[in-house]
Every structure is written in structure tokens, then in C-alpha cells.
C-alpha atoms as a PDB file:
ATOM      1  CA  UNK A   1     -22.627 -20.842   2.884  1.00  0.00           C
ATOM      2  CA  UNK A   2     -24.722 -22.341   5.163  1.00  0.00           C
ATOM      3  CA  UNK A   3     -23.160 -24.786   6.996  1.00  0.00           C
ATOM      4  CA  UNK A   4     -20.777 -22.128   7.523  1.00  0.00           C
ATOM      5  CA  UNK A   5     -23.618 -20.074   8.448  1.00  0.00           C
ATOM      6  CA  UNK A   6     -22.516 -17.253   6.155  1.00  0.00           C
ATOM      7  CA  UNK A   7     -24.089 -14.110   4.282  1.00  0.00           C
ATOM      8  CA  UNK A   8     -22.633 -12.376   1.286  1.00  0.00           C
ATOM      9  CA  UNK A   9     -21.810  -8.785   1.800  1.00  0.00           C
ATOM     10  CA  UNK A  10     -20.486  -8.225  -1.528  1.00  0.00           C
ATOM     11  CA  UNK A  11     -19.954  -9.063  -5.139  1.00  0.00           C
ATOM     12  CA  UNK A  12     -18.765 -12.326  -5.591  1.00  0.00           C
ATOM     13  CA  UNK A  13     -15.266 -11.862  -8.110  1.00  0.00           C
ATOM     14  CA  UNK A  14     -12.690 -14.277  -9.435  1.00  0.00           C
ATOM     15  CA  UNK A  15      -8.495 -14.808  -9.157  1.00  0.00           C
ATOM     16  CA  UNK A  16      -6.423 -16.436 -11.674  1.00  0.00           C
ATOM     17  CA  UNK A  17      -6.683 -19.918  -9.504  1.00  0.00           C
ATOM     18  CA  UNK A  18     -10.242 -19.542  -7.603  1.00  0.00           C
ATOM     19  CA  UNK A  19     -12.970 -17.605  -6.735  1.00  0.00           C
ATOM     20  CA  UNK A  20     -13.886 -15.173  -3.965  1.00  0.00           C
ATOM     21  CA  UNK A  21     -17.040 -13.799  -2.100  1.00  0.00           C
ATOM     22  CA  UNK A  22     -16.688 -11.266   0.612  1.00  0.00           C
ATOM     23  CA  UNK A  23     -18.879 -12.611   3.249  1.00  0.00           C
ATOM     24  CA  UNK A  24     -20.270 -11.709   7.008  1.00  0.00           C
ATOM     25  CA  UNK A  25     -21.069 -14.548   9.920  1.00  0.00           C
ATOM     26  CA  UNK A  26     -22.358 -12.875  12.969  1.00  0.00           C
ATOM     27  CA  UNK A  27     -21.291  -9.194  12.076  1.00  0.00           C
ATOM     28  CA  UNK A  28     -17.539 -10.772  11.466  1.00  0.00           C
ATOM     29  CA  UNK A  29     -16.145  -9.633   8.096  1.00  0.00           C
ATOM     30  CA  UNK A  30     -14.805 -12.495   5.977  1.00  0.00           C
ATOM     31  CA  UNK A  31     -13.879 -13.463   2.952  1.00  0.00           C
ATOM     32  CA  UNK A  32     -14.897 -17.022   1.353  1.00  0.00           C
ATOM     33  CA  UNK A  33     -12.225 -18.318  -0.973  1.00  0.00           C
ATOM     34  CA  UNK A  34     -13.194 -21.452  -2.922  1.00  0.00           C
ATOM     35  CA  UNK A  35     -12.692 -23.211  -6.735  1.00  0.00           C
ATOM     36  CA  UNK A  36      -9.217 -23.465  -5.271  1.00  0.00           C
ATOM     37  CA  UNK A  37      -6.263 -24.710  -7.855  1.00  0.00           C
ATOM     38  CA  UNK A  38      -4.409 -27.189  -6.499  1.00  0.00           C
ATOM     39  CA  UNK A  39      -1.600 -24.722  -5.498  1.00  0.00           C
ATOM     40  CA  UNK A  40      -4.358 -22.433  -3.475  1.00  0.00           C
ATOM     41  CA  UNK A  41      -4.841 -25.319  -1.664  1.00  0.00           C
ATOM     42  CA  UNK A  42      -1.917 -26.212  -0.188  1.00  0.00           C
ATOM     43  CA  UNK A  43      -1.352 -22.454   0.493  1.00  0.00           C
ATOM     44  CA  UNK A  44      -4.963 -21.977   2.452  1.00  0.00           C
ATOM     45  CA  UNK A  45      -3.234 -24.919   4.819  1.00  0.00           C
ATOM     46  CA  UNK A  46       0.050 -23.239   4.857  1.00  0.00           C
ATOM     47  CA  UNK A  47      -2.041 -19.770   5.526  1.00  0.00           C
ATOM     48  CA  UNK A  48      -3.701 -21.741   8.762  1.00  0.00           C
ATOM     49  CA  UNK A  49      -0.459 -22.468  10.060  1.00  0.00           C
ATOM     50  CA  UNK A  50       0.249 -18.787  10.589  1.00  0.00           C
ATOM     51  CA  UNK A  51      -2.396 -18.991  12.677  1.00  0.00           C
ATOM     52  CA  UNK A  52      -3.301 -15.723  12.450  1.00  0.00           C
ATOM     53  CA  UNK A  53       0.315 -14.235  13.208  1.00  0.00           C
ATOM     54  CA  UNK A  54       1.143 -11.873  10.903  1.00  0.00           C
ATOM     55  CA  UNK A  55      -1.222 -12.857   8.270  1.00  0.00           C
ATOM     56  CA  UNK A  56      -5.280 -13.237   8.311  1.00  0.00           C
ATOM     57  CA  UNK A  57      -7.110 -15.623  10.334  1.00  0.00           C
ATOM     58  CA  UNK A  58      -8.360 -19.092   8.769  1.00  0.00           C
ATOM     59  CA  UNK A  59     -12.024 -19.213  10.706  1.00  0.00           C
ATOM     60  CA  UNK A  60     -13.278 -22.722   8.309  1.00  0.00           C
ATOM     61  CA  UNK A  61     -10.947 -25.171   5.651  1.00  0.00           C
ATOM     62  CA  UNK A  62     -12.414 -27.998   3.734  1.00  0.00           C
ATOM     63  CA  UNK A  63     -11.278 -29.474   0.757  1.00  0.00           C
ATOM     64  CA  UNK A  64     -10.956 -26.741  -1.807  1.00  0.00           C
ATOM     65  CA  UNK A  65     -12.832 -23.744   0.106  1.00  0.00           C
ATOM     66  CA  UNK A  66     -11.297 -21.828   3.212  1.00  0.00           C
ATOM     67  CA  UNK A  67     -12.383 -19.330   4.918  1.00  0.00           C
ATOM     68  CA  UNK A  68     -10.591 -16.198   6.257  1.00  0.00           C
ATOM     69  CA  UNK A  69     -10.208 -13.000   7.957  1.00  0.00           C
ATOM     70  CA  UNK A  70     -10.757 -10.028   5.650  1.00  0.00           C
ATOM     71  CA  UNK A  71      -8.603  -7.182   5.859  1.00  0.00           C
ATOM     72  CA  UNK A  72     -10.778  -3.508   5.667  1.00  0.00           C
ATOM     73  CA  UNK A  73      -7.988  -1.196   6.773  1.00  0.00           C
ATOM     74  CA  UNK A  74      -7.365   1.840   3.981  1.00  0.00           C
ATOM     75  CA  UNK A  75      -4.001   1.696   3.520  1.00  0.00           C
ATOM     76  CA  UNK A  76      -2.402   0.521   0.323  1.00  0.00           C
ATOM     77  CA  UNK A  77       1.337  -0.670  -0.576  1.00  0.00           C
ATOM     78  CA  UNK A  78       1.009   0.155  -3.965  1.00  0.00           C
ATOM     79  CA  UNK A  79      -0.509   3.533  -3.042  1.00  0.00           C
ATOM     80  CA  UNK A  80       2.488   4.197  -0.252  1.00  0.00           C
ATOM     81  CA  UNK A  81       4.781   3.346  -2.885  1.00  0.00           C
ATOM     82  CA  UNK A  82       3.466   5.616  -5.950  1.00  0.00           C
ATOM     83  CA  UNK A  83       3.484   8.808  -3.116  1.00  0.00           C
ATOM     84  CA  UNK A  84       5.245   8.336  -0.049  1.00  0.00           C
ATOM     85  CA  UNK A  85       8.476   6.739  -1.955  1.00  0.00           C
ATOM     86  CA  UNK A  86       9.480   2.548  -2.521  1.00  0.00           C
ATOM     87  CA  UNK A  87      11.472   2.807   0.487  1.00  0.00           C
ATOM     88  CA  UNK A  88       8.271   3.254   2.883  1.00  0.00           C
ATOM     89  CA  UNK A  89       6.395   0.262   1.562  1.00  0.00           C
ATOM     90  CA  UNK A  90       9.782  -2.137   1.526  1.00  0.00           C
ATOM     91  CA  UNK A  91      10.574  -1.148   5.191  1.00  0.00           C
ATOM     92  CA  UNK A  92       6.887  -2.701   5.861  1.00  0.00           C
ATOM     93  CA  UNK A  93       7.287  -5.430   3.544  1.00  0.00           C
ATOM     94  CA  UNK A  94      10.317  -6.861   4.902  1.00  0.00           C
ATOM     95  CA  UNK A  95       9.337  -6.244   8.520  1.00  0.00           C
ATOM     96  CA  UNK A  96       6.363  -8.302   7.727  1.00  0.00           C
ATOM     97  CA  UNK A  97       8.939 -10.775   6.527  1.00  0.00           C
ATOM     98  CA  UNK A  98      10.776 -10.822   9.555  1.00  0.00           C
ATOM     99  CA  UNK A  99       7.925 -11.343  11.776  1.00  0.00           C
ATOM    100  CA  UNK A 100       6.511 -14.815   9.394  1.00  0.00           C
ATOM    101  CA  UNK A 101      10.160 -15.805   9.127  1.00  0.00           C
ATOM    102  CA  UNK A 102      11.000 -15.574  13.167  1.00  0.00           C
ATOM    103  CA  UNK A 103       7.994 -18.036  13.928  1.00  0.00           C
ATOM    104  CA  UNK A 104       8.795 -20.389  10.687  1.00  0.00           C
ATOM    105  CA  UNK A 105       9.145 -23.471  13.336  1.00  0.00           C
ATOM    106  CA  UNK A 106       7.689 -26.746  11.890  1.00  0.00           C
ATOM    107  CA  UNK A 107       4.320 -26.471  11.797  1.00  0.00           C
ATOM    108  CA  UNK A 108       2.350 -29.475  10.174  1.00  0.00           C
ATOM    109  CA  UNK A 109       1.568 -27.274   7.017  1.00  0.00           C
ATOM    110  CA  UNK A 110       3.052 -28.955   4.140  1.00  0.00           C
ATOM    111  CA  UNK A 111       5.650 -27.482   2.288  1.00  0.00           C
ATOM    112  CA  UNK A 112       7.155 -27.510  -1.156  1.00  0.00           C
ATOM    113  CA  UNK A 113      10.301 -27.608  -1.499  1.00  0.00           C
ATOM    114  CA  UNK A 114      12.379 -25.246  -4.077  1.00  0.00           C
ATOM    115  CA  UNK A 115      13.547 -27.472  -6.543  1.00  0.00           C
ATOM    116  CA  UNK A 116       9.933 -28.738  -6.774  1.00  0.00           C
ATOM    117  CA  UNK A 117       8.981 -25.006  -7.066  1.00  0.00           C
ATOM    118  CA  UNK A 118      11.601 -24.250  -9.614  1.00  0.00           C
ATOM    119  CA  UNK A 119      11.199 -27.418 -12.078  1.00  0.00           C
ATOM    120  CA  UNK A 120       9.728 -25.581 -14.948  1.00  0.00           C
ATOM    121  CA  UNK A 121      13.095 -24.595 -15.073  1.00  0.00           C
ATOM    122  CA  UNK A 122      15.333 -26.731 -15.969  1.00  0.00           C
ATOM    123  CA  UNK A 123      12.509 -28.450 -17.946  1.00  0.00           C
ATOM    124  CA  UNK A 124      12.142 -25.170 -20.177  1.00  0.00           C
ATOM    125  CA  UNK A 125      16.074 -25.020 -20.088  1.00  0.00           C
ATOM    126  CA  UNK A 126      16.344 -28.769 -22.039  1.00  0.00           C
ATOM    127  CA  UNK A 127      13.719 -27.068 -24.633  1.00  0.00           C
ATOM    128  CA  UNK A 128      14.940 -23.561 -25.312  1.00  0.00           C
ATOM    129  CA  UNK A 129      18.410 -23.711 -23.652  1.00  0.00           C
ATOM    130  CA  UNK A 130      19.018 -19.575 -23.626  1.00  0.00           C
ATOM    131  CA  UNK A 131      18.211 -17.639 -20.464  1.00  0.00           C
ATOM    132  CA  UNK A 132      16.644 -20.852 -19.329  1.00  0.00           C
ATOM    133  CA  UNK A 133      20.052 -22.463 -18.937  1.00  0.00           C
ATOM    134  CA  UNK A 134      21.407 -19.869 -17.827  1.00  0.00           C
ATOM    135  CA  UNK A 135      19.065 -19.246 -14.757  1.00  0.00           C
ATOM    136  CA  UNK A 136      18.511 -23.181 -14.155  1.00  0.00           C
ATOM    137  CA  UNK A 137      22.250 -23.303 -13.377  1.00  0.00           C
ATOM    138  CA  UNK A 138      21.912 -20.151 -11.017  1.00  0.00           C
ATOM    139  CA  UNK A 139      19.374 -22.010  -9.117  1.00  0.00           C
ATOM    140  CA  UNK A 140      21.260 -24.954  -8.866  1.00  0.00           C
ATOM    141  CA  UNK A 141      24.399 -23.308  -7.698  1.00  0.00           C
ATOM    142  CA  UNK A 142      21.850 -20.797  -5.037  1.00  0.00           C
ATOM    143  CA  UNK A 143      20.303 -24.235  -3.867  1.00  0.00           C
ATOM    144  CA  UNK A 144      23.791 -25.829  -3.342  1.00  0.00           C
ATOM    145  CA  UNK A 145      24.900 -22.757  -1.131  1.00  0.00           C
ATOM    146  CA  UNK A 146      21.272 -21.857   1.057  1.00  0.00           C
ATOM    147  CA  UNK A 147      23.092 -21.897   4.630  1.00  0.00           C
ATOM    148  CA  UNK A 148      19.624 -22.618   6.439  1.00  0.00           C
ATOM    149  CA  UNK A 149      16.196 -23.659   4.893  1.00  0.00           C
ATOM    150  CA  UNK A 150      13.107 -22.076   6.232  1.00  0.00           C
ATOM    151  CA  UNK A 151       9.085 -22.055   5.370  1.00  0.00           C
ATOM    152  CA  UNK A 152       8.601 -19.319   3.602  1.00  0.00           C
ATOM    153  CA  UNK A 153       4.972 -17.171   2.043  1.00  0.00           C
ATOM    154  CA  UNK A 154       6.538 -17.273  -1.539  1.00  0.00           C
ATOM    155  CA  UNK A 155       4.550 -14.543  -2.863  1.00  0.00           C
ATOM    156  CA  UNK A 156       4.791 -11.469  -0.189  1.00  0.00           C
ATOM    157  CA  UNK A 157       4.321  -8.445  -2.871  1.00  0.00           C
ATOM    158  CA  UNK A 158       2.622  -5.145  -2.191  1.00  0.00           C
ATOM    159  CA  UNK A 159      -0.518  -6.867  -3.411  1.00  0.00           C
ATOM    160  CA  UNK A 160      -0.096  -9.633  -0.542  1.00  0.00           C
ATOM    161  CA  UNK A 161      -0.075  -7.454   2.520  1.00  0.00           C
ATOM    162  CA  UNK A 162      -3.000  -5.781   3.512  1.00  0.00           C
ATOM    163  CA  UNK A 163      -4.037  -3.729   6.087  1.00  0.00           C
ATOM    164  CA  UNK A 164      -5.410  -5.773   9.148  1.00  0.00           C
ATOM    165  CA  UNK A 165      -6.740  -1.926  10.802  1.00  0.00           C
ATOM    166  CA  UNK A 166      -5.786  -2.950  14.713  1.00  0.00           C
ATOM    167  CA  UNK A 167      -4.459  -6.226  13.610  1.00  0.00           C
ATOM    168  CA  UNK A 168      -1.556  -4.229  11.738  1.00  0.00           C
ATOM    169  CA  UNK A 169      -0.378  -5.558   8.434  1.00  0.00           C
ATOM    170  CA  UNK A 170      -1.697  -8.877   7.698  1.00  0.00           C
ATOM    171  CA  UNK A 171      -0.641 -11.192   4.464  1.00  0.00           C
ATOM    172  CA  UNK A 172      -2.584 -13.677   2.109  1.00  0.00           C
ATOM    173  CA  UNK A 173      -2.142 -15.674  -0.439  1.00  0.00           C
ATOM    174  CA  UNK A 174       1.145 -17.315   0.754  1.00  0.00           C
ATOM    175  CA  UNK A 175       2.757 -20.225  -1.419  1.00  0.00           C
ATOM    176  CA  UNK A 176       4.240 -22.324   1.439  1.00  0.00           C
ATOM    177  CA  UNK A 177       7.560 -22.941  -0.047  1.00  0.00           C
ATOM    178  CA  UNK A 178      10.791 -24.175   2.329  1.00  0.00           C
ATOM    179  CA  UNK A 179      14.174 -23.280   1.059  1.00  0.00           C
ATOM    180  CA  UNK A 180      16.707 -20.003   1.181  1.00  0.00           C
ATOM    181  CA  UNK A 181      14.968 -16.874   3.009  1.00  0.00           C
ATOM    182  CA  UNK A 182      16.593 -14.589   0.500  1.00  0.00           C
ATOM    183  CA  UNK A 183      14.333 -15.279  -2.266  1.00  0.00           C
ATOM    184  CA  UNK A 184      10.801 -14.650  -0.232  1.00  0.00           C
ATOM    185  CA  UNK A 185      12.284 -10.875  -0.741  1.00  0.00           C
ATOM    186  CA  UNK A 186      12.569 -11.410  -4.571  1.00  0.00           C
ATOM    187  CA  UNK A 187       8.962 -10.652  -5.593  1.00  0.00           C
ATOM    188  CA  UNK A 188       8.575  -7.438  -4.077  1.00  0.00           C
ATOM    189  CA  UNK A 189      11.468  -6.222  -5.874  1.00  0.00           C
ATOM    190  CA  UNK A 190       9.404  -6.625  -9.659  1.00  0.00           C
ATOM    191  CA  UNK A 191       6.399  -4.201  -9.295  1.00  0.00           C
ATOM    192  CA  UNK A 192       6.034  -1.052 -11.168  1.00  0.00           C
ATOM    193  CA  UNK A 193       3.959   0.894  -9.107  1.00  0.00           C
ATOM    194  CA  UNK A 194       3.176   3.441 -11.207  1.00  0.00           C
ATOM    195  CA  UNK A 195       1.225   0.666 -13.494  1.00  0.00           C
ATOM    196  CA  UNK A 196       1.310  -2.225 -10.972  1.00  0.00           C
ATOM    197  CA  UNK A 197      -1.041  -4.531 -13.797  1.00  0.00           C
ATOM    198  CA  UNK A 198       1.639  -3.594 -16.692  1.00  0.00           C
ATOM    199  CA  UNK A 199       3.910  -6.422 -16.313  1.00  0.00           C
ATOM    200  CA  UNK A 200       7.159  -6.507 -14.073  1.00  0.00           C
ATOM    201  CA  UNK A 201       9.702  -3.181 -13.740  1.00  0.00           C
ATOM    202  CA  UNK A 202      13.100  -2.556 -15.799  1.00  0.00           C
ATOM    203  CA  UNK A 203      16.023  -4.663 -14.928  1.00  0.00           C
ATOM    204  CA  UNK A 204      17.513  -1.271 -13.268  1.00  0.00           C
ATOM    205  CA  UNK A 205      14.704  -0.435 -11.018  1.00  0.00           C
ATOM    206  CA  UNK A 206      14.820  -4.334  -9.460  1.00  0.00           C
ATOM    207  CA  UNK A 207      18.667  -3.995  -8.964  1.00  0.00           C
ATOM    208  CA  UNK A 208      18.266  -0.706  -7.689  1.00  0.00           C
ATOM    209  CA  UNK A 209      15.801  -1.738  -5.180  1.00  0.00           C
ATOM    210  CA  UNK A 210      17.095  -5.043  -4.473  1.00  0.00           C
ATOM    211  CA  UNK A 211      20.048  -2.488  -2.900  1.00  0.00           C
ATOM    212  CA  UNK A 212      17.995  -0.787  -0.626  1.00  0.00           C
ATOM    213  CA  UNK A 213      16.288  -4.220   0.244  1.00  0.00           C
ATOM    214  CA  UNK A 214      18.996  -6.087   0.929  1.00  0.00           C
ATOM    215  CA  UNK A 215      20.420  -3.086   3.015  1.00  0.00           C
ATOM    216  CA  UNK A 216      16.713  -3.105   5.279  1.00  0.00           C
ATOM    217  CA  UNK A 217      17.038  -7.029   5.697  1.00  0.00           C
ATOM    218  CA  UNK A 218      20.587  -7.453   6.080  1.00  0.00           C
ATOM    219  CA  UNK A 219      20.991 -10.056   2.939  1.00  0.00           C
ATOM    220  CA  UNK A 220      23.818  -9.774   0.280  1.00  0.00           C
ATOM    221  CA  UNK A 221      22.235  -7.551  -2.548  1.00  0.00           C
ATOM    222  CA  UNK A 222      24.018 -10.273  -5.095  1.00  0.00           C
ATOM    223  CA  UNK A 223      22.213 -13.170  -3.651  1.00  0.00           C
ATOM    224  CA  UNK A 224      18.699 -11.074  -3.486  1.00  0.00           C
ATOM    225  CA  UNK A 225      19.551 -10.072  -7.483  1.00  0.00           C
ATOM    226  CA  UNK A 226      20.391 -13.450  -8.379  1.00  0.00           C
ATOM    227  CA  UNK A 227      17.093 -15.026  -6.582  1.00  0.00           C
ATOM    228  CA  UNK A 228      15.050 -12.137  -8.647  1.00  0.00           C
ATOM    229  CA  UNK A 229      16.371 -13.344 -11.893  1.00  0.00           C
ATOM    230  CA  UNK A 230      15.570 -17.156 -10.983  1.00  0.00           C
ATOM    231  CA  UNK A 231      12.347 -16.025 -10.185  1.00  0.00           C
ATOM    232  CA  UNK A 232      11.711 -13.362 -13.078  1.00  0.00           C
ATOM    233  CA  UNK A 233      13.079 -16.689 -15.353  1.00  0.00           C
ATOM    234  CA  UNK A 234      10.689 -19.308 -13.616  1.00  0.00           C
ATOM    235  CA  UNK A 235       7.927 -16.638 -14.322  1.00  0.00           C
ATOM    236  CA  UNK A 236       8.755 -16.928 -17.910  1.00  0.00           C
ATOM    237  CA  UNK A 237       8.984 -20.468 -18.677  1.00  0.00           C
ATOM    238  CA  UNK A 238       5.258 -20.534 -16.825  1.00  0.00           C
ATOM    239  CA  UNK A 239       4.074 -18.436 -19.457  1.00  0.00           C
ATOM    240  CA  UNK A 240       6.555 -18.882 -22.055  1.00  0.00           C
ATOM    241  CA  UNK A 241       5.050 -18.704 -25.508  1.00  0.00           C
ATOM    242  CA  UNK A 242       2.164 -16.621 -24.341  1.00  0.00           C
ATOM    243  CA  UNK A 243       1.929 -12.579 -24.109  1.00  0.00           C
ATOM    244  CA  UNK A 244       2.207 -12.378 -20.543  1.00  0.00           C
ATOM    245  CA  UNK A 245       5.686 -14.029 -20.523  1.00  0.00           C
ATOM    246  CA  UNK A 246       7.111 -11.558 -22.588  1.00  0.00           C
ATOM    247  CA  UNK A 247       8.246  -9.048 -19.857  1.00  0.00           C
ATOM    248  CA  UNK A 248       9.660 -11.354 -17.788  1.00  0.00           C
ATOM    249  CA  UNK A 249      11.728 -13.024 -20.554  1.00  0.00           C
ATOM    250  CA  UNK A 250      13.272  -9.246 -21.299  1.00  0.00           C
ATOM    251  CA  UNK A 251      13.886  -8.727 -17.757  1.00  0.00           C
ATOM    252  CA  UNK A 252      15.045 -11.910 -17.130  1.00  0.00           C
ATOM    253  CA  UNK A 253      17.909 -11.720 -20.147  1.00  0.00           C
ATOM    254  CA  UNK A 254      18.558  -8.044 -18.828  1.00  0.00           C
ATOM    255  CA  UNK A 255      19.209  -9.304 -14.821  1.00  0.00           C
ATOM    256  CA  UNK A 256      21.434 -12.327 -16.443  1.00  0.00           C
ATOM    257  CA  UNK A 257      23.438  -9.866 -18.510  1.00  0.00           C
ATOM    258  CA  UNK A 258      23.912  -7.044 -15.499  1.00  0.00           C
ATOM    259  CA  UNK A 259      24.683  -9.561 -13.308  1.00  0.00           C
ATOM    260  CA  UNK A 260      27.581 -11.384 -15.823  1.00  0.00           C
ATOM    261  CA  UNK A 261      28.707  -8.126 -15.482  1.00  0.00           C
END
């Protein structure tokens, strides 16, 4: 805080993988991210990459602190979704997309790479076989066919895009993976937004919208499904054998049966 020269201008509050303090230097609006996992690392230096294009500005990053641009604007995704309609807040979604994916030219930030991303996987698969087996051999069969590899924010949900005011939509909290550009749409495709914080939607809704997604961002609607139930799958062996991975295991075996089909 003060080498940064920094004053708080909020409560300080806490993620899953650090902590956070809303912050002003010299009038500016900030925020001060820091605690970092390892993982929030690597994405504050994939977030600096961006350079503030498309996604907030990285002002100061050392070791496991960074920090950023804060988005005050008053518009909401999840709001825009629950009473405008899905379609409005996908159309911004993926045109955010499109903008982070057009300037995805090496950059220095490191990336991971998505069969480091997706080892849980196959790890989980040896263990439990199931819908781990089933969705490790997706993934190695989407892997074997991904036409052109690109760095991609991993993580762009209606959560992850904020509004930037004059700066437009602006997105945090990437991942900084490199692989098939399909699957940065898979995320968006899981949130109920009538009870965004009640676990993932039904395996209808995400095929449903993965339709009108696919349609938006000219992708194959098969390939967008079948990304969504690697994901949904890698979500579960993360949390398998604790509450939270419950919903994704059901939606997971529910995507792998409708898309058998």
C-alpha cells in the first residue's frame, strides 16, 4: 500500500484463491488483488499482456500482488440475462471473445497448455473410470483435432466481464490457457442466472444455449457441447468427493449421455 502509494476506498473481501481491497491512488479507482494462488498468478501476468485491450488495466505486478483497473460501470451480465433474455448477454460475451481472441499474438505471458489444464482428468479417470473415462477420451480425441491453437482467458463467464463505463466491457480473472478457441465459449454456457451461486444449469439449458452460441460465433454447436462436457467433467474431478462437485458430476453424465445420442 504504500510503495504503491495507495488508499483503501472500501472493504477489503476475499476469492476462493486470494484476497481483494478496492483501492484509490491519485483519485484513480483500483482494485489491489494479492494472497494470489499459484494459478492467480500466472493469470495477473497473462491479464498484463492484454494490456488493457479488452480487459482491465494492470497499473503494478510483483510477486503474488497485482494491481488493476476497477470496473464501476452499472451494468450486469447476470442481470441482462435474468431480464433482457440469455441471448443479449451471449452476443456481448462472445464479442468480447472475439476482440481478446483477434489480438491473441505471442505475447511473453506464459501459457498453459490444455492437456496441462485438463490432467485431473485422466488422473480421476484411472481412479473412478465412469464419466471420467468417458470425458478424458473426449478430450483426447478434441485435442487431436484443434485446427489452430490460440491464448485464450479460460474463464470468460458473465461474472468475468464487467462494465469498463467508457472503456466498454472489460474482463478479469483470465486463466491464460493456449489450445482450441472453441472451449473459451464453454463456461458461459453453465450459469443459471436465475440462481447464478446454485451450482451449474440442466444439461438442456447448456445444449440449448450452446446452439445459439455456436450460431453468434460461428463454431460447430457439437464441438462447443463436447468442450462443455470436458469442462463440466474437469470441474468435477476438482471437487470430486466434496458437495460442490455434485452438480457438475450430474450434468456432466447428462451432456455424455445427450451427446451419445
Amino acid at each position: 500500500m504504500t510503495r504503491w502509494r495507495l488508499e483503501a476506498d472500501g472493504a477489503p473481501f476475499a476469492s476462493k484463491w486470494s484476497q481483494l481491497l478496492p483501492v484509490r491512488r491519485e483519485g484513480q479507482a483500483m482494485m489491489l488483488k494479492a494472497h494470489m494462488a499459484e494459478q492467480e498468478v500466472l493469470g495477473s501476468a497473462f491479464l498484463q499482456a492484454y494490456r488493457g485491450r479488452g480487459a482491465v488495466r494492470v497499473h503494478e505486478r510483483e510477486a503474488d500482488a497485482v494491481l488493476m483497473e476497477r470496473a464501476t460501470g452499472p451494468r450486469n451480465l447476470v442481470t441482462m440475462a435474468r431480464e433482457t433474455g440469455e441471448p443479449a448477454a451471449f452476443r456481448i460475451l462472445c464479442d468480447q471473445l472475439a476482440v481478446l481472441h483477434a489480438m491473441a499474438e505471442p505475447y511473453g505471458a506464459e501459457t498453459i497448455p490444455m492437456e496441462l489444464w485438463f490432467s485431473a482428468l485422466p488422473l480421476t479417470a484411472d481412479r473412478s473410470g465412469g464419466i471420467y473415462a468417458k470425458a478424458a477420451d473426449l478430450v483426447a480425441r478434441l485435442l487431436a483435432t484443434t485446427d489452430k491453437a490460440l491464448p485464450l482467458h479460460g474463464d470468460l463467464h458473465h461474472g468475468n466481464l464487467l462494465d469498463g463505463g467508457a472503456r466498454g466491457w472489460l474482463a478479469i480473472d483470465p486463466k491464460g490457457l493456449i489450445g482450441d478457441p472453441t472451449y473459451d465459449y464453454a463456461i458461459m454456457l453453465c450459469l443459471n442466472p436465475a440462481a447464478p451461486e446454485d451450482g451449474p444449469a440442466e444439461a438442456a439449458d447448456v445444449a440449448r444455449r450452446a446452439r445459439v452460441v455456436a450460431a453468434m460465433a460461428g463454431l460447430s454447436a457439437p464441438r462447443l457441447v463436447a468442450w462443455t462436457t470436458c469442462l463440466c467433467a474437469l470441474y468435477a474431478a476438482w471437487f470430486e468427493g466434496h458437495e460442490g462437485g455434485e452438480p457438475w458430476v450430474e450434468l456432466t453424465s447428462d451432456l455424455l449421455r445427450d451427446f451419445a445420442e
